[in-house]
Protein backbone atom coordinates (compact mmCIF):
# COMPACT_ATOMS: atom_id res chain seq x y z
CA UNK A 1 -5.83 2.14 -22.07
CA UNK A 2 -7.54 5.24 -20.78
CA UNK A 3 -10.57 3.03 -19.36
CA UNK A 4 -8.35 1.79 -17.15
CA UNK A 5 -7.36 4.87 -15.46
CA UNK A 6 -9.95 5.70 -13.20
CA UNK A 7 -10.50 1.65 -12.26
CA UNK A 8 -6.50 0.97 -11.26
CA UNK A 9 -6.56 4.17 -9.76
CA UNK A 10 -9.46 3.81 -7.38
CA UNK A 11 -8.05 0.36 -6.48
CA UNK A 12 -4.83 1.48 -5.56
CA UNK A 13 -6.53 4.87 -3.50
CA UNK A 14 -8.91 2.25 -1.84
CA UNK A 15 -6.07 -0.78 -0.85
CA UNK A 16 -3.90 2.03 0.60
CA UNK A 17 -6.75 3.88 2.34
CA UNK A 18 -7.55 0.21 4.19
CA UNK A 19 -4.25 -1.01 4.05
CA UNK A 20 -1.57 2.14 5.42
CA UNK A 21 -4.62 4.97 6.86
CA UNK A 22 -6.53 2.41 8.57
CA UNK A 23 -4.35 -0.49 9.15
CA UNK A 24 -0.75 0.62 9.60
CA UNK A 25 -1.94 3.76 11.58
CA UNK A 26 -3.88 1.96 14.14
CA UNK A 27 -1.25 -0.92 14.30
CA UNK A 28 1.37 1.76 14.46
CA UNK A 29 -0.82 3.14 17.50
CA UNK A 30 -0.46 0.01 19.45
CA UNK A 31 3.10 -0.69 18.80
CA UNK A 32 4.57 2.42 18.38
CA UNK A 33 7.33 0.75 16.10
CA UNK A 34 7.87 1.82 12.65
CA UNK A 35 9.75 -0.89 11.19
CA UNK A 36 7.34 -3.55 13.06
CA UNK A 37 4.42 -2.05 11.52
CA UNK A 38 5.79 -1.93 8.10
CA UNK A 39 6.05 -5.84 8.37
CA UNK A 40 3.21 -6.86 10.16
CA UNK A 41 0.71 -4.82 7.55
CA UNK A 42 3.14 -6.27 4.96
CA UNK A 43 1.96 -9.92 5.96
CA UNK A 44 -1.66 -8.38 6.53
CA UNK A 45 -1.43 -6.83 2.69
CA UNK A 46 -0.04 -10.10 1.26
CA UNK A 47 -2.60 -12.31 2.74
CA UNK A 48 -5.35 -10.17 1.93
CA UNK A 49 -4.42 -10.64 -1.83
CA UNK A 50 -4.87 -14.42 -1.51
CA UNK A 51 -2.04 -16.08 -1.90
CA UNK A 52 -1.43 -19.59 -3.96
CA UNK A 53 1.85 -20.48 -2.80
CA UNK A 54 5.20 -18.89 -1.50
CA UNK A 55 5.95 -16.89 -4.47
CA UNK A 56 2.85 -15.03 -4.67
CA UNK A 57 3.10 -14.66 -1.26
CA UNK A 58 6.94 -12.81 -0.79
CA UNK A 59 5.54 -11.15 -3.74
CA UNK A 60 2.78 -9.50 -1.91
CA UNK A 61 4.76 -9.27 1.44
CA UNK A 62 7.31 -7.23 -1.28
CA UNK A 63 4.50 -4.76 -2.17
CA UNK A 64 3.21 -4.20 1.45
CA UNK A 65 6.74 -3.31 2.35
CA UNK A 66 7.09 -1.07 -0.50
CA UNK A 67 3.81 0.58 -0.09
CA UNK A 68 4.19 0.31 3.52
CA UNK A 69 8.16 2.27 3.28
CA UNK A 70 7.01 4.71 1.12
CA UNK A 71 4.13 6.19 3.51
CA UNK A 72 6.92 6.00 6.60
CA UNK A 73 9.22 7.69 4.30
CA UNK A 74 7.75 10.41 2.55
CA UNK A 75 4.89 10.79 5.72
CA UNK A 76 1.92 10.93 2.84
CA UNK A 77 -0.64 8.65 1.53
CA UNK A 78 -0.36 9.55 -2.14
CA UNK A 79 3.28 8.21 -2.79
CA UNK A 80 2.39 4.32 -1.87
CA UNK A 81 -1.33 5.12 -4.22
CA UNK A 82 1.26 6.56 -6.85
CA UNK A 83 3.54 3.78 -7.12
CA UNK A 84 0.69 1.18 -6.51
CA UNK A 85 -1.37 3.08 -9.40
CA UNK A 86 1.80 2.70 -11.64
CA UNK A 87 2.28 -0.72 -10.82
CA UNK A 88 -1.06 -1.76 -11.86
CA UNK A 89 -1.27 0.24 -14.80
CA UNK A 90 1.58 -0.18 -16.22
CA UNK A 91 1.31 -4.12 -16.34
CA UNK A 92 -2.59 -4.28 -17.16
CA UNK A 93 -2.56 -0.82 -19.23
CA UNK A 94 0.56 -1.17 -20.68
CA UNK A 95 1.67 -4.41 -20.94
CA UNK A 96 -1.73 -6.49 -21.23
CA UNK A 97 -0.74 -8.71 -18.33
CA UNK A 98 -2.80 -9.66 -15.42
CA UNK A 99 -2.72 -7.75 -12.26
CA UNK A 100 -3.21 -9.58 -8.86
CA UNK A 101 -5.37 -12.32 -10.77
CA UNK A 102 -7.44 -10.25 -13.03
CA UNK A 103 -6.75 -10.54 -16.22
CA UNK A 104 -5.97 -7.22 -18.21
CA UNK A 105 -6.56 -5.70 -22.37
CA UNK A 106 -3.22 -3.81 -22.42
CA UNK A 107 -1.71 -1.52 -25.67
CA UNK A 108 0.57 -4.80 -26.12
CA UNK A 109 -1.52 -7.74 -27.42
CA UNK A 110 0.93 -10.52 -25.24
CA UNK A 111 0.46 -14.22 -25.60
CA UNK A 112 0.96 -15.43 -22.09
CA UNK A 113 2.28 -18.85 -21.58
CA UNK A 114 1.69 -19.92 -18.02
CA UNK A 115 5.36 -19.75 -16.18
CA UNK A 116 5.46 -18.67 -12.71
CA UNK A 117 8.99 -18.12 -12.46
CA UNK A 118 9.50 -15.96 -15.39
CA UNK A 119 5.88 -14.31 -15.99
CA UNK A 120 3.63 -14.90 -12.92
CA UNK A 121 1.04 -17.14 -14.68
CA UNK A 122 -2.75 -15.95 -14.13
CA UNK A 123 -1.19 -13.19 -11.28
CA UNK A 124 1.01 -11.49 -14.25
CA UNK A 125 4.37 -10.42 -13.61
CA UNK A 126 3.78 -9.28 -9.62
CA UNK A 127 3.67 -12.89 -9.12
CA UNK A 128 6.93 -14.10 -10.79
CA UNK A 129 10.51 -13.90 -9.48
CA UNK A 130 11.32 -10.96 -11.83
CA UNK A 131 8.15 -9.13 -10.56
CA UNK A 132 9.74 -9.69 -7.13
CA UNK A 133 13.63 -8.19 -8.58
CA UNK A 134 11.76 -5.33 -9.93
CA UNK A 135 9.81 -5.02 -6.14
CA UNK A 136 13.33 -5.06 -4.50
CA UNK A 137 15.04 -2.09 -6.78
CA UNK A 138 11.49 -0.07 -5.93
CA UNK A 139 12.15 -0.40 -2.97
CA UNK A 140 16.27 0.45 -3.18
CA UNK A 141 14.99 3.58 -5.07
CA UNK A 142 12.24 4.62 -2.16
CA UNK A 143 15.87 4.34 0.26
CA UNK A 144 17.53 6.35 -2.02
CA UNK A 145 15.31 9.44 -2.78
CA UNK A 146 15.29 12.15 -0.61
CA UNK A 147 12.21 12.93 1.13
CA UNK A 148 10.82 16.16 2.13
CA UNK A 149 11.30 17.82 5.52
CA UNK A 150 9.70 15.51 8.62
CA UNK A 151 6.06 16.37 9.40
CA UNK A 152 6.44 16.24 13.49
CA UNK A 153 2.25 15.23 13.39
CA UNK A 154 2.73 12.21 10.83
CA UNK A 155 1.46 9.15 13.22
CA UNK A 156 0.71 10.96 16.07
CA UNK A 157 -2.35 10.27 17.76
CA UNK A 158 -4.01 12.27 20.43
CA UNK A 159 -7.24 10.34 22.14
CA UNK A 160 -9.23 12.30 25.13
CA UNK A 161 -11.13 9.24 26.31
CA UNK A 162 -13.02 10.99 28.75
CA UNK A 163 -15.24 12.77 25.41
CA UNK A 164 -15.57 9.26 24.48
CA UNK A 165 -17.95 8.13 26.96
């Protein structure tokens, strides 16, 4: 279980380096809308992770919303890598089940038999409709916490073009 530590932790640091530092901040540059941003690297996010069919799909639009929320809300980069860190783990880690495809040695020795409704099939639970309950009440619980006071230089973006050339 410990192996697994520094591996789902450095993909969860890299995805939301690309996918909320680079991505959603130079999106968010162009459109200056917050909620438009969230969605649009949501759909960016969900299509990076390859999707088979609609399921895995909302399922990944889910997590790119969640991740995506969490940096808006709390203004920081290491609450979406938390919560995508414990997402990871805890299925592949914890649980033994595959994570986005890959298949995982957890504490739990499961037998998996293939359902995509209940269990995800070869994408593990992220890519079943329960994964996709359990994405909705993260996100519920991201609403409800409070976050800290606003940082007035979160997304703010000051360019003197005229160093540029």
């Amino acid at each position: 279980m410990l192996k697994s530590i520094p591996i789902d932790f450095a993909t969860a640091v890299f995805e939301e380096f690309i996918f909320r530092v680079l991505i959603f901040s130079s999106v968010y540059y162009l459109v200056k809308n917050k909620i438009g941003t969230v969605l649009l690297t949501a759909i960016i996010f969900s299509f990076a992770h390859l999707p088979e069919n609609l399921l895995y799909f909302l399922s990944y639009f889910l997590g790119g919303i969640m991740y995506g929320f969490a940096f808006v809300k709390f203004q920081s980069i290491w609450v979406p890598t938390a919560i995508h860190f414990s997402w990871n783990f805890i299925q592949g880690a914890v649980f033994g089940f595959p994570v986005s495809g890959m298949p995982s040695e957890g504490i739990l020795s499961l037998e998996i038999t293939p359902d995509i409704f209940f269990n995800g099939g070869d994408q593990g639970p992220e890519g079943s409709v329960l994964g996709i309950m359990m994405r909705f009440i993260i996100i519920l619980m991201i609403v409800f916490l409070k976050s800290g006071p606003p940082n007035q230089q979160f997304l703010r973006f000051k360019w003197n073009w005229s160093k540029m050339k």
